[in-house]
Protein backbone atom coordinates (compact mmCIF):
# COMPACT_ATOMS: atom_id res chain seq x y z
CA UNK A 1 -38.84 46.10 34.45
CA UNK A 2 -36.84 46.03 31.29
CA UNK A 3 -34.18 44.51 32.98
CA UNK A 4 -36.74 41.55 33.94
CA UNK A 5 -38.21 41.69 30.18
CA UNK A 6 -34.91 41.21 29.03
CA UNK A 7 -34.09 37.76 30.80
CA UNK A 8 -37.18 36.34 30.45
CA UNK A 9 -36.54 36.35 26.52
CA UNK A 10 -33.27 35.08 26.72
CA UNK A 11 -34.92 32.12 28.96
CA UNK A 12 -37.46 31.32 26.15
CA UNK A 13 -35.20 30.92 22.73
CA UNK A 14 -34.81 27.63 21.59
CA UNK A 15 -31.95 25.58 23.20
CA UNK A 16 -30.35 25.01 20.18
CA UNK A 17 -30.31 29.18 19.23
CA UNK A 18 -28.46 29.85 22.63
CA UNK A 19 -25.47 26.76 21.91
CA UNK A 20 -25.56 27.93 18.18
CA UNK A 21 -22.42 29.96 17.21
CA UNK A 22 -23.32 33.56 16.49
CA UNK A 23 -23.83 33.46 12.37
CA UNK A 24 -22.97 29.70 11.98
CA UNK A 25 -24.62 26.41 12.13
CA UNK A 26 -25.03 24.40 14.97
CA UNK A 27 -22.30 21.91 15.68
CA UNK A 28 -22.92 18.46 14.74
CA UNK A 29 -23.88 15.71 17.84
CA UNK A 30 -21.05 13.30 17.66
CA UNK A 31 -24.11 10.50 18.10
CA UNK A 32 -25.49 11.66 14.98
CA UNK A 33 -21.64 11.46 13.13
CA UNK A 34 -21.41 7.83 14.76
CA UNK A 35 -24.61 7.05 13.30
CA UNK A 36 -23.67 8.45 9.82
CA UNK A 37 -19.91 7.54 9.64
CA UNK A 38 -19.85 3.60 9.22
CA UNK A 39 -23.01 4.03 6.43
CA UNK A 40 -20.32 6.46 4.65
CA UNK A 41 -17.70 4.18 4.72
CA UNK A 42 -19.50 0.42 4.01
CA UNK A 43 -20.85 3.43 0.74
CA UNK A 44 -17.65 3.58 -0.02
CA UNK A 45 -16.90 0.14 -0.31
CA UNK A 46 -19.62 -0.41 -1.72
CA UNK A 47 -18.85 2.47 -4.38
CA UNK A 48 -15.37 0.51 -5.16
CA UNK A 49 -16.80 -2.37 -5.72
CA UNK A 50 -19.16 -1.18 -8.41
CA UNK A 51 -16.12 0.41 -9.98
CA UNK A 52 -14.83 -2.99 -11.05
CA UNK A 53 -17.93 -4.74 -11.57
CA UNK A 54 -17.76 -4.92 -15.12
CA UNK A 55 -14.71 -7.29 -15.07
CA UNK A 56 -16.80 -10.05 -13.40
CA UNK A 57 -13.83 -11.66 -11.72
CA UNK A 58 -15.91 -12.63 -8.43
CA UNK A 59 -19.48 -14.62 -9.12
CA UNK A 60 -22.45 -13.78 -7.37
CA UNK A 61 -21.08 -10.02 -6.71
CA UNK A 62 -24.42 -8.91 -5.83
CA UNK A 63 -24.44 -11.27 -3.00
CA UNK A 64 -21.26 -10.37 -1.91
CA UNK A 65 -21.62 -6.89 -1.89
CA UNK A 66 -24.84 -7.24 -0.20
CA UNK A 67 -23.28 -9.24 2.55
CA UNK A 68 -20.03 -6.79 2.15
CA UNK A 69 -21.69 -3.32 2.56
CA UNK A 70 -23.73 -4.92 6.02
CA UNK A 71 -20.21 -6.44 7.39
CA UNK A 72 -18.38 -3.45 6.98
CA UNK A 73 -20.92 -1.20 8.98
CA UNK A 74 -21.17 -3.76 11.63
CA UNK A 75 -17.72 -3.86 11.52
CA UNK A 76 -16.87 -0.28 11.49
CA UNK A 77 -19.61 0.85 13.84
CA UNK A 78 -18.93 -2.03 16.77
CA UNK A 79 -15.42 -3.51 15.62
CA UNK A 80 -17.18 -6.67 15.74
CA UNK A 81 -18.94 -8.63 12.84
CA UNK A 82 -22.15 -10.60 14.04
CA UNK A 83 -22.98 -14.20 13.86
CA UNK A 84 -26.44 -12.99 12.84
CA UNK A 85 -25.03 -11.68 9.85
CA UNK A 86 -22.42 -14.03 9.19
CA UNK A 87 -24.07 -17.58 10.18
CA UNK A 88 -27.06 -17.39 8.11
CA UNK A 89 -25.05 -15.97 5.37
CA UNK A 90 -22.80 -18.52 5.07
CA UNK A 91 -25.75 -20.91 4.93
CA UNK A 92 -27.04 -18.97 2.38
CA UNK A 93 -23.86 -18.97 0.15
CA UNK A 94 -24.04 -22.31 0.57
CA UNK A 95 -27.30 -23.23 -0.61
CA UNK A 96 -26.57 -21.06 -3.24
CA UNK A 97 -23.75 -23.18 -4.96
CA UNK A 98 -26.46 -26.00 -4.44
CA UNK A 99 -29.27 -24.24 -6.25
CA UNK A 100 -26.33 -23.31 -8.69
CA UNK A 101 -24.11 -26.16 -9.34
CA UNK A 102 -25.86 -29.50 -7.28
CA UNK A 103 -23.84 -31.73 -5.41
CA UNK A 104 -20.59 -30.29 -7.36
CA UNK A 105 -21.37 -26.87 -6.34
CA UNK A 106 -22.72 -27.10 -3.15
CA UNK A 107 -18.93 -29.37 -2.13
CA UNK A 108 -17.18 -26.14 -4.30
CA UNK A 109 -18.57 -23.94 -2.06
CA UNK A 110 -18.11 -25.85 0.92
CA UNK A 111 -14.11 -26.12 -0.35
CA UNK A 112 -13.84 -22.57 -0.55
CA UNK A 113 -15.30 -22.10 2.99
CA UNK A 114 -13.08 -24.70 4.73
CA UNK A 115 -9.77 -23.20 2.61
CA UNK A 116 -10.86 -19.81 4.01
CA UNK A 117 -11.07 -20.56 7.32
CA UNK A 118 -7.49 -23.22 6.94
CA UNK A 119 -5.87 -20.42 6.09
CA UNK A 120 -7.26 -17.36 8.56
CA UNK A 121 -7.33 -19.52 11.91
CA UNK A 122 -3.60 -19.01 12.38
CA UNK A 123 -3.82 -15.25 12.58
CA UNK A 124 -6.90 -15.75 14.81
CA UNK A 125 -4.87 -17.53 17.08
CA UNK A 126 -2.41 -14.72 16.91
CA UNK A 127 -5.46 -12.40 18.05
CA UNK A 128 -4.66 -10.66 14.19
CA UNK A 129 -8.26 -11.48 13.64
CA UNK A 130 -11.79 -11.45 14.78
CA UNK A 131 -13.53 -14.60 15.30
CA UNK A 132 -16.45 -12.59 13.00
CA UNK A 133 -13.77 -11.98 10.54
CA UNK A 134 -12.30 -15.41 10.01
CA UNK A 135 -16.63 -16.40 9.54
CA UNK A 136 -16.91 -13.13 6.75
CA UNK A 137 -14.03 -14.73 5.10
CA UNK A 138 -15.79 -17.92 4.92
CA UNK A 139 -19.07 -16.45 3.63
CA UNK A 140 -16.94 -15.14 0.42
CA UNK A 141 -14.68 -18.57 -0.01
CA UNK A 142 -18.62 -20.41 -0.23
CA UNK A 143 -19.65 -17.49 -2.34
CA UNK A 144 -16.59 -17.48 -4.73
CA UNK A 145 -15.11 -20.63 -4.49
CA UNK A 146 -11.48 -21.47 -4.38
CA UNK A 147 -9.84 -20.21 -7.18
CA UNK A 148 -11.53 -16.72 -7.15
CA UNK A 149 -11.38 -16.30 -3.52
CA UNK A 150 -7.38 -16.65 -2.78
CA UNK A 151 -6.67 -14.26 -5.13
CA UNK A 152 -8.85 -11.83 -3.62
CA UNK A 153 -7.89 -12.95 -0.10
CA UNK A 154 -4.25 -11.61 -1.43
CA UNK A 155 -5.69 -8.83 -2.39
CA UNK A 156 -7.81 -7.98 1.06
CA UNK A 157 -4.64 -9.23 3.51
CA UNK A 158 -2.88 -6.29 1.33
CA UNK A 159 -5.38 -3.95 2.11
CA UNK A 160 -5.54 -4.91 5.77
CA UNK A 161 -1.68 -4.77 5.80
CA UNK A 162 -1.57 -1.35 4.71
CA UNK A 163 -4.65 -0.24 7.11
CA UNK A 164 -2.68 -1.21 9.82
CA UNK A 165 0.85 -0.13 9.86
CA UNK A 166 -0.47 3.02 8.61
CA UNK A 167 -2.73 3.07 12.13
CA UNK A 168 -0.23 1.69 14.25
CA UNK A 169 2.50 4.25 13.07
CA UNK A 170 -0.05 7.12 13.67
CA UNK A 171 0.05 5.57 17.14
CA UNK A 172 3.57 4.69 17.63
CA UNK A 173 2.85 1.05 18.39
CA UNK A 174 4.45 -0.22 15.38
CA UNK A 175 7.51 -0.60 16.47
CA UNK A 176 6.13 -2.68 19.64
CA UNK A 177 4.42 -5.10 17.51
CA UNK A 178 6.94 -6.09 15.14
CA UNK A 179 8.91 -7.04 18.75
CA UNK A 180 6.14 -8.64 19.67
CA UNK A 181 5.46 -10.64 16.95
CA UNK A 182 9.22 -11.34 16.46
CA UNK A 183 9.65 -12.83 20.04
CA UNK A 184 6.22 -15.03 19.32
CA UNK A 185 7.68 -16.24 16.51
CA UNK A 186 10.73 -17.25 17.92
CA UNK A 187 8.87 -18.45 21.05
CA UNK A 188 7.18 -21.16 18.79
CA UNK A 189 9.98 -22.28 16.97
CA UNK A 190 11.89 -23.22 20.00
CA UNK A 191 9.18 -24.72 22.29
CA UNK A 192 7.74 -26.15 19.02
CA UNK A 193 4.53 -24.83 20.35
CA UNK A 194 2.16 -21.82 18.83
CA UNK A 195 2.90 -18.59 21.57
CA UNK A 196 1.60 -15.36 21.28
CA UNK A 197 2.70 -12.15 23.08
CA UNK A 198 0.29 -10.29 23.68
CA UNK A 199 0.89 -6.16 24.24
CA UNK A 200 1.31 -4.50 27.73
CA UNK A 201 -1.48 -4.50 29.97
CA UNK A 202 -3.64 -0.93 28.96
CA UNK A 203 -2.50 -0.72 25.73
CA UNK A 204 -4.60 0.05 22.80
CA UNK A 205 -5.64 -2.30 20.51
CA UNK A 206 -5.36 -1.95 17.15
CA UNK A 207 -8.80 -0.97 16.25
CA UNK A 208 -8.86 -2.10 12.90
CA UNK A 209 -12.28 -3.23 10.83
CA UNK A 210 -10.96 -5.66 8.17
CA UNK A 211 -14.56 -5.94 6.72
CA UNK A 212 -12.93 -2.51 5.15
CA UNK A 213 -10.28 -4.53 3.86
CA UNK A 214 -12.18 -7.54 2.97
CA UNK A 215 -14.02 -4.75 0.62
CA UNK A 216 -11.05 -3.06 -0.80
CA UNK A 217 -8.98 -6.55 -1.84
CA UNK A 218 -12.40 -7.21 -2.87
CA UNK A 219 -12.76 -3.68 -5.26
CA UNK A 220 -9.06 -4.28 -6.38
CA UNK A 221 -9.07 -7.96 -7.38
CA UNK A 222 -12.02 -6.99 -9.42
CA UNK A 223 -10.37 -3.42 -10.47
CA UNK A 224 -6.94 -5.25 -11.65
CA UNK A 225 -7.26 -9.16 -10.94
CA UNK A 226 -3.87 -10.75 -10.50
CA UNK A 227 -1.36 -9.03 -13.27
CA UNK A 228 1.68 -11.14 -11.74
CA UNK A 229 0.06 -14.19 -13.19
């Protein structure tokens, strides 16, 4: 009978007591740390760019971090940035330099959009970009214009440099890309047509978020502008 008593209180704890270490917490769900971890990290972007805020390199910084702090959850939680974010976004930024500046502003903004996307569509076409990345680009070259946004843009394809050799050594894929991209390269130039070699079939992509490093160039260009200048 106490044998019976026994197990039938052991059947009626919680579910959570009987998977919860003996004098610790319970461990946390990894849905819940998915759910948490991109918030954290578009924070921390967001965090970085505050830091720098009182320079006032970049116009209409509360726009842009706005539109910064969404892409880089998106971006970090899906690897993908989405045209509902980015589309009506870059309309906005656009109307923006209209309400701004008039006909000047709104073609200023316009400029910076078109030089953003001149100058990302070749590493697109090298699959070194996201199709959502080249449009975030574009949102900040409306938002900034030309002559704030290429500096930053140095600043961010820094950032995004850094990201990902320090990711693809982790992996051990560096040295295959730098092949890669070596033979591509060489491809071109001889057949005086744009090749691309892509990586072995089952190998893992590189996994990277730029939105992270569209934030950081972002942070720094504000942080220290362009010193070299």
């Amino acid at each position: 009978m106490a044998e019976e008593s026994l197990v039938e209180s052991r059947s009626m704890r919680p579910a959570d007591a009987r998977t919860r270490p003996e004098g610790g917490l319970a461990p946390v769900a990894p849905d819940a740390l998915s759910r948490v971890f991109p918030i954290a990290i578009a924070s921390l972007v967001l965090v970085a760019l505050w830091a720098g805020a009182g320079n006032e390199r970049l116009p209409a910084m509360g726009w842009a971090a706005a539109f910064l702090f969404l892409a880089v959850e998106r971006d970090v939680r899906s690897m993908r940035i989405p045209n509902w974010l980015t589309l009506p976004s870059l309309l906005g930024a656009l109307a923006l330099g209209a309400v701004h500046g008039g006909v000047a502003g709104f073609g200023a903004s316009l400029l910076g959009a078109g030089v953003a996307l001149g100058i990302l569509i070749l590493p697109f076409a090298f699959h070194g970009l996201g199709a959502g990345d080249v449009k975030a680009a574009m949102v900040l070259g409306a938002l900034w214009t030309v002559d704030s946004f290429l500096p930053a843009l140095w600043w961010m394809v820094t950032a995004g440099g850094v990201m990902a050799i320090l990711l693809l050594a982790s992996r051990g894929q560096l040295g295959d890309l730098l092949r890669r991209w070596g033979r591509s390269l060489v491809t071109s130039v001889r057949t005086a047509r744009l090749t691309y070699i892509p990586p072995a079939a089952g190998a893992a992509g590189t996994g990277l978020p730029f939105a992270v490093a569209m934030g950081l160039g972002a942070a720094a260009y504000q942080i220290w502008g362009t010193p070299w200048i």
